[in-house]
C-alpha atoms as a PDB file:
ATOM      1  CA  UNK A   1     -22.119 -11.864 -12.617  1.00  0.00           C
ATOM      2  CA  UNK A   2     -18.826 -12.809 -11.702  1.00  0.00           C
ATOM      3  CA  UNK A   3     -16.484 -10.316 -10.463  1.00  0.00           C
ATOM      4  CA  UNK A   4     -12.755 -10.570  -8.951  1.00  0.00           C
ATOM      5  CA  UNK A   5     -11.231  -9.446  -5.884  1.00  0.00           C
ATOM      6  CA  UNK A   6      -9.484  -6.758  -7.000  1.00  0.00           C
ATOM      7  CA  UNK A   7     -12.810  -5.267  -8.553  1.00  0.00           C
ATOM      8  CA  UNK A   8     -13.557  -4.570  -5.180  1.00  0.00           C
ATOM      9  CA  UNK A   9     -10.635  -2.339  -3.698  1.00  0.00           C
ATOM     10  CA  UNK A  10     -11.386   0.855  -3.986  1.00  0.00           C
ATOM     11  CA  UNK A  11      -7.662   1.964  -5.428  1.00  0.00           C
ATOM     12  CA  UNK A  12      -4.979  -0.651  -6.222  1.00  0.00           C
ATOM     13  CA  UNK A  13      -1.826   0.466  -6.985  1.00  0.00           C
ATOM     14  CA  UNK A  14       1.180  -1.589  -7.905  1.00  0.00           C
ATOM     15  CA  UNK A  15       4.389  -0.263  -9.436  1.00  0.00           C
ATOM     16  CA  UNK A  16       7.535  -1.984  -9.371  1.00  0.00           C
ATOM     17  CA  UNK A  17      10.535   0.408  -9.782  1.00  0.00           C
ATOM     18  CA  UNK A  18      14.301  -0.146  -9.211  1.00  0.00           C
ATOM     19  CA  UNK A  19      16.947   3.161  -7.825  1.00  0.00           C
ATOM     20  CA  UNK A  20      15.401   3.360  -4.606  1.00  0.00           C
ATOM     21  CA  UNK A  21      12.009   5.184  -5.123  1.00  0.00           C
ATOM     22  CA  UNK A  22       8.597   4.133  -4.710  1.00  0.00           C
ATOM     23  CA  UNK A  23       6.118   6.132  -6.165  1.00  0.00           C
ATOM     24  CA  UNK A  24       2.241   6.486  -4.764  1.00  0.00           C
ATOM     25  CA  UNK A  25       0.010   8.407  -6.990  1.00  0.00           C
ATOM     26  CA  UNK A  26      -2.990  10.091  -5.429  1.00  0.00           C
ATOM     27  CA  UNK A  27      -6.816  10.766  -7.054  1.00  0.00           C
ATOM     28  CA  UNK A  28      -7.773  13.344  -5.406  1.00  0.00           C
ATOM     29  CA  UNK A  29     -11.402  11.813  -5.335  1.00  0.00           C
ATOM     30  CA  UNK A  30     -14.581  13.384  -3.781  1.00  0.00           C
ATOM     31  CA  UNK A  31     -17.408  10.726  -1.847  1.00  0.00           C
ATOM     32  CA  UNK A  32     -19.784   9.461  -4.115  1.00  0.00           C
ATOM     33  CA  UNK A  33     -23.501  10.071  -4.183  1.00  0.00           C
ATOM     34  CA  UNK A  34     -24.779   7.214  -6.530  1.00  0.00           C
ATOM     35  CA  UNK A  35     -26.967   4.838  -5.052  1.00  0.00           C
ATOM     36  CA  UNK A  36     -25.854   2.087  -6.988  1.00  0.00           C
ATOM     37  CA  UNK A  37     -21.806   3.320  -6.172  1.00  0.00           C
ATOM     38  CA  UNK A  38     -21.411   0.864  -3.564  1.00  0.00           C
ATOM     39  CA  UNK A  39     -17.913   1.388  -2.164  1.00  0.00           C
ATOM     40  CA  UNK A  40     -15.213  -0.138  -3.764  1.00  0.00           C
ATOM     41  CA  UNK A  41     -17.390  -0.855  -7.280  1.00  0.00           C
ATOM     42  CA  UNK A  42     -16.667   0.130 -10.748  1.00  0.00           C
ATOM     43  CA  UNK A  43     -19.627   2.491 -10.052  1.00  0.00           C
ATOM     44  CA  UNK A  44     -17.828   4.220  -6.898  1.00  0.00           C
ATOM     45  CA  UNK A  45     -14.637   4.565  -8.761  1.00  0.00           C
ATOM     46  CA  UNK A  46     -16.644   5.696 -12.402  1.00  0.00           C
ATOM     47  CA  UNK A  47     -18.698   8.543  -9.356  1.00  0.00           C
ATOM     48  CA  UNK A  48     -15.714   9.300  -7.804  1.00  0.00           C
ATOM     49  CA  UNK A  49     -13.551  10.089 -10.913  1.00  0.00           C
ATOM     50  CA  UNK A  50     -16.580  12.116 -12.127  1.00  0.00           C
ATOM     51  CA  UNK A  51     -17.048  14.417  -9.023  1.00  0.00           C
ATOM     52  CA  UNK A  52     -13.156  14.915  -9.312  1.00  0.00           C
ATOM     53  CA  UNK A  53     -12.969  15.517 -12.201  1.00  0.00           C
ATOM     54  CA  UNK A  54     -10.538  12.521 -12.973  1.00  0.00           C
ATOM     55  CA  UNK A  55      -7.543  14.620 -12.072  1.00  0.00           C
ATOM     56  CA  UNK A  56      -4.443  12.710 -10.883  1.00  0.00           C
ATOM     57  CA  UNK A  57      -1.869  14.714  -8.671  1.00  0.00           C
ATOM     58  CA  UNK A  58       1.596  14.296  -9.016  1.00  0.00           C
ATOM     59  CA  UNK A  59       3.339  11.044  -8.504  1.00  0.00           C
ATOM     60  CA  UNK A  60       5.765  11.360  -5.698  1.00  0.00           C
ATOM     61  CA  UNK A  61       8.408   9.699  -4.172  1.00  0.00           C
ATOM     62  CA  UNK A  62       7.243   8.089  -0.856  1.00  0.00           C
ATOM     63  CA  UNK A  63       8.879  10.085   1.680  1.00  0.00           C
ATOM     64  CA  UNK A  64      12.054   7.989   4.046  1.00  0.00           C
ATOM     65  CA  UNK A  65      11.681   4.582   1.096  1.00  0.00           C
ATOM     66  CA  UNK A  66      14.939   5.207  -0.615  1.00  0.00           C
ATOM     67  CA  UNK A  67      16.548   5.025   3.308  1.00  0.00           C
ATOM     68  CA  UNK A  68      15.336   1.778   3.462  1.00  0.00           C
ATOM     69  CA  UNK A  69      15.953   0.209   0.499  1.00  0.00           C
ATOM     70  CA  UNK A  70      19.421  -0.535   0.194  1.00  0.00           C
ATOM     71  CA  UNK A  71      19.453  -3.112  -2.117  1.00  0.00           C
ATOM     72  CA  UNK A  72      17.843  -0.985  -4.650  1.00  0.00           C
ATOM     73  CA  UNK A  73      14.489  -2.632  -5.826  1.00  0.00           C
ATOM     74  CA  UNK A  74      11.031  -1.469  -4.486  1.00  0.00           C
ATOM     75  CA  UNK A  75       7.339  -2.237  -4.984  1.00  0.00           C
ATOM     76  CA  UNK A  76       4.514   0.121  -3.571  1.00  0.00           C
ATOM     77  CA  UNK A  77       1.693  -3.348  -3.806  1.00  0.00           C
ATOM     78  CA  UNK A  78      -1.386  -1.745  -1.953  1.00  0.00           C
ATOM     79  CA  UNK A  79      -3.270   1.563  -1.362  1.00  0.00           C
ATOM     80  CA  UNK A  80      -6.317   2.133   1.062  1.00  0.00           C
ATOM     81  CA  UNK A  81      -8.061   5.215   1.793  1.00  0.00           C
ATOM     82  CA  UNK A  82     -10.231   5.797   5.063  1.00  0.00           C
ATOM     83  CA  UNK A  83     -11.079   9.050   2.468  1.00  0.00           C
ATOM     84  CA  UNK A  84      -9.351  11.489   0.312  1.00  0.00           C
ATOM     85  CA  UNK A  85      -6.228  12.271   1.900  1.00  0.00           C
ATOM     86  CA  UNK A  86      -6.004   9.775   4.576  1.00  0.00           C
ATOM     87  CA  UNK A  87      -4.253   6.836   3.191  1.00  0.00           C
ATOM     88  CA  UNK A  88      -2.020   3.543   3.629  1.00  0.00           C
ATOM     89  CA  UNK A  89       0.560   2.332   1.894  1.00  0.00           C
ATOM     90  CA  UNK A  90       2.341  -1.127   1.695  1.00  0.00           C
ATOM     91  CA  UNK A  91       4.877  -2.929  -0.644  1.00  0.00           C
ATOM     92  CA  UNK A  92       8.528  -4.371  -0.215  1.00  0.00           C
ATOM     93  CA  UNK A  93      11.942  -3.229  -0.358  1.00  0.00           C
ATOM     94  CA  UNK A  94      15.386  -4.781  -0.778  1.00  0.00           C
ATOM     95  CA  UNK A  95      17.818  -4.715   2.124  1.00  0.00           C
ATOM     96  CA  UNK A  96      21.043  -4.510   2.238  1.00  0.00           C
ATOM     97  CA  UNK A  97      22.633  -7.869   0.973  1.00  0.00           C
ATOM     98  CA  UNK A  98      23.565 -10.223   3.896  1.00  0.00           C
ATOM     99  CA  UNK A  99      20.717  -8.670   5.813  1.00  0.00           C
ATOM    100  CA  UNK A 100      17.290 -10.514   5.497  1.00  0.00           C
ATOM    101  CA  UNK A 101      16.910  -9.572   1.693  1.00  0.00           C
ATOM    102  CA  UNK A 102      13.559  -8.108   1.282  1.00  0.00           C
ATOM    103  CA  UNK A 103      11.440  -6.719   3.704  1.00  0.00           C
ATOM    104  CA  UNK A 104       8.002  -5.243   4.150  1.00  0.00           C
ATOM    105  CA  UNK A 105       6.806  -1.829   4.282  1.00  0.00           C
ATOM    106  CA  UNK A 106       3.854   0.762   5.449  1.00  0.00           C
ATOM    107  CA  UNK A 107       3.702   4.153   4.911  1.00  0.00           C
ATOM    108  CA  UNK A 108       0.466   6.466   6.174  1.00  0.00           C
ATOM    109  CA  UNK A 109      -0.833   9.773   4.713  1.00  0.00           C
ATOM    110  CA  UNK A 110      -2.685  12.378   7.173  1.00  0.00           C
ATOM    111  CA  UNK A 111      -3.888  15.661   5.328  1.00  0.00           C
ATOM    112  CA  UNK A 112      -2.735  14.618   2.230  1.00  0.00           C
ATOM    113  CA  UNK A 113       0.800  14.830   3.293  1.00  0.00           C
ATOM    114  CA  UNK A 114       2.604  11.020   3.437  1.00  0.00           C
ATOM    115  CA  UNK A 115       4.812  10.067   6.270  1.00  0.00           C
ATOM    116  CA  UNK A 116       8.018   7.949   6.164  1.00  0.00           C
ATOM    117  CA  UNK A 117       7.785   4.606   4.891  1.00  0.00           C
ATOM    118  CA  UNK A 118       9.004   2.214   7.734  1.00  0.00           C
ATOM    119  CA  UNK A 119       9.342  -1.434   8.357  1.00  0.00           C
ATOM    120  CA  UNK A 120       6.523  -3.310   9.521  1.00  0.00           C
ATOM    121  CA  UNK A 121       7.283  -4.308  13.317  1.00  0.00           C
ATOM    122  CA  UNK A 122       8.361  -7.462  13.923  1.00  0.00           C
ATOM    123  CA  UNK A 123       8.319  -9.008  10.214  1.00  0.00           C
ATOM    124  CA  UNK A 124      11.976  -8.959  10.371  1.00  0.00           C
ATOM    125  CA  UNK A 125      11.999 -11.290  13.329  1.00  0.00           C
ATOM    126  CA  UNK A 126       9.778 -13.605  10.978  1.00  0.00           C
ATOM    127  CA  UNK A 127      11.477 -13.381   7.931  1.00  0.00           C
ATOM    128  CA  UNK A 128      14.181 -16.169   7.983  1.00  0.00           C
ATOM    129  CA  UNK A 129      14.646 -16.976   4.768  1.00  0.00           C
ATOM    130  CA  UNK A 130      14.554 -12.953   3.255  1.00  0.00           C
ATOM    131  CA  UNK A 131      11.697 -12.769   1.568  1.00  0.00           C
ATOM    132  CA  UNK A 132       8.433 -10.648   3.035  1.00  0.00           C
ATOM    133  CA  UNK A 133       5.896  -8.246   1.529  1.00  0.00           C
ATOM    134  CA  UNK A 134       3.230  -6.343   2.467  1.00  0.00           C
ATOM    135  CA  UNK A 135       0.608  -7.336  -0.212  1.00  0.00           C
ATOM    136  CA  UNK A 136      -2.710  -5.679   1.201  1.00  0.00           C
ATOM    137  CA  UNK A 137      -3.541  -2.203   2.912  1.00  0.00           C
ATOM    138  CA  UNK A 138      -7.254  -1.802   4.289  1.00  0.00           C
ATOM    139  CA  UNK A 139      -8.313   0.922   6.191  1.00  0.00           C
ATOM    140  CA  UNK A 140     -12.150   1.254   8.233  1.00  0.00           C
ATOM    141  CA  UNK A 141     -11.271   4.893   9.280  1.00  0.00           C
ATOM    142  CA  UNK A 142      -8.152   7.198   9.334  1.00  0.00           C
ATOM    143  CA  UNK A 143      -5.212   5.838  11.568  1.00  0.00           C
ATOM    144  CA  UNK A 144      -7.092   2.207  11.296  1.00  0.00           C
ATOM    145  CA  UNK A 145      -5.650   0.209   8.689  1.00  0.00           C
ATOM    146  CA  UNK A 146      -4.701  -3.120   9.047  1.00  0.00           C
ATOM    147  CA  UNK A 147      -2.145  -5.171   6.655  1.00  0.00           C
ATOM    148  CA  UNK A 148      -1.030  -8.193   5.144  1.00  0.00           C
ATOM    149  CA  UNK A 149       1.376 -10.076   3.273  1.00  0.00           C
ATOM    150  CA  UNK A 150       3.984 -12.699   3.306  1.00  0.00           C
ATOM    151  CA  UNK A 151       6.869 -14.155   4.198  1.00  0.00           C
ATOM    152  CA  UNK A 152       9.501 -17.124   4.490  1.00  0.00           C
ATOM    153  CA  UNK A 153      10.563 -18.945   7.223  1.00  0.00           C
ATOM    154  CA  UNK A 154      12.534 -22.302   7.555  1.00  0.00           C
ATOM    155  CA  UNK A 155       8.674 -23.822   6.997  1.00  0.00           C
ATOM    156  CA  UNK A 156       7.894 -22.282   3.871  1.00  0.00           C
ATOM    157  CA  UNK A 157       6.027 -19.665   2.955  1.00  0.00           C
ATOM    158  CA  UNK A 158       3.995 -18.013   5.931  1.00  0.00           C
ATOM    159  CA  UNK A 159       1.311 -14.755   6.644  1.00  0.00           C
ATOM    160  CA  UNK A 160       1.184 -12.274   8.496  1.00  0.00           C
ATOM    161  CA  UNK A 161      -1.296  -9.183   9.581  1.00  0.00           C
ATOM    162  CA  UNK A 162      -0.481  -5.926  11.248  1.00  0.00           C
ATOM    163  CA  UNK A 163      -2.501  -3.270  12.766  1.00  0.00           C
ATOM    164  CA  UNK A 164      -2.088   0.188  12.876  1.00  0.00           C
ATOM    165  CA  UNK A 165      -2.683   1.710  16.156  1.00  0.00           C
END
């Protein structure tokens, strides 16, 4: 059986929206207890949605985004949950024009409650030619999540990872 990548991530989100907000939308999902829900399967997510219920929550602006986007365009790319209500975030946002266009982002949840969205240290720096993202969020345990995207220098297009610590 042939599966893809993204079969495999346990919650991909990616929403592109334009104003200034980026939206994150949260399952409030319960561990699974299937043997055959290996984490990050269809059967995970089917066990998951099942012990939950399959309720969403409320979508929700992600909280200090619309500071940073200037430019008005945002994507929210990648989710990753250590478990239910610790999470990661990542995507891009426009800057303000003249600056170094767009830009990547994280944003963490603790207790299901998110923090601000900021830029991810030092992509800035890398970003020459103005255009970065953040295109995956993994995390092994709360408050350690690790990212990745890309961006373009005078070279071409480059990657990058970041830790959280």
């Amino acid at each position: 059986m042939t599966t893809s990548v993204f079969s495999r991530c346990p919650l991909r989100l990616r929403a592109a929206l334009c104003g200034g907000f980026g939206l994150v939308l949260v399952l409030g999902a319960a561990a699974s207890s299937a043997p055959d829900a290996l984490a990050g399967t269809h059967a995970a997510a089917r066990a998951r949605a099942a012990a939950s219920g399959g309720v969403w929550g409320r979508a929700q602006a992600v909280p200090g985004l619309a500071a940073l986007n200037a430019g008005g365009f945002v994507q929210v790319v990648s989710v990753s949950c250590a478990r239910a209500g610790e999470c990661s975030a990542g995507g891009s946002y426009s800057g303000a024009s003249g600056g170094h266009g767009q830009q990547g982002f994280v944003a963490g949840e603790t207790g299901g409650v998110w923090g601000r969205a900021q830029a991810v240290p030092g992509l800035a720096a890398l970003n020459q030619r103005g255009f970065a993202q953040v295109s995956s969020v993994s995390c092994a345990r709360a408050g350690e999540c690790s990212a990745g995207g890309s961006y373009l220098d005078n070279s071409g297009s480059q990657g990058f990872v970041v830790n959280e610590s």
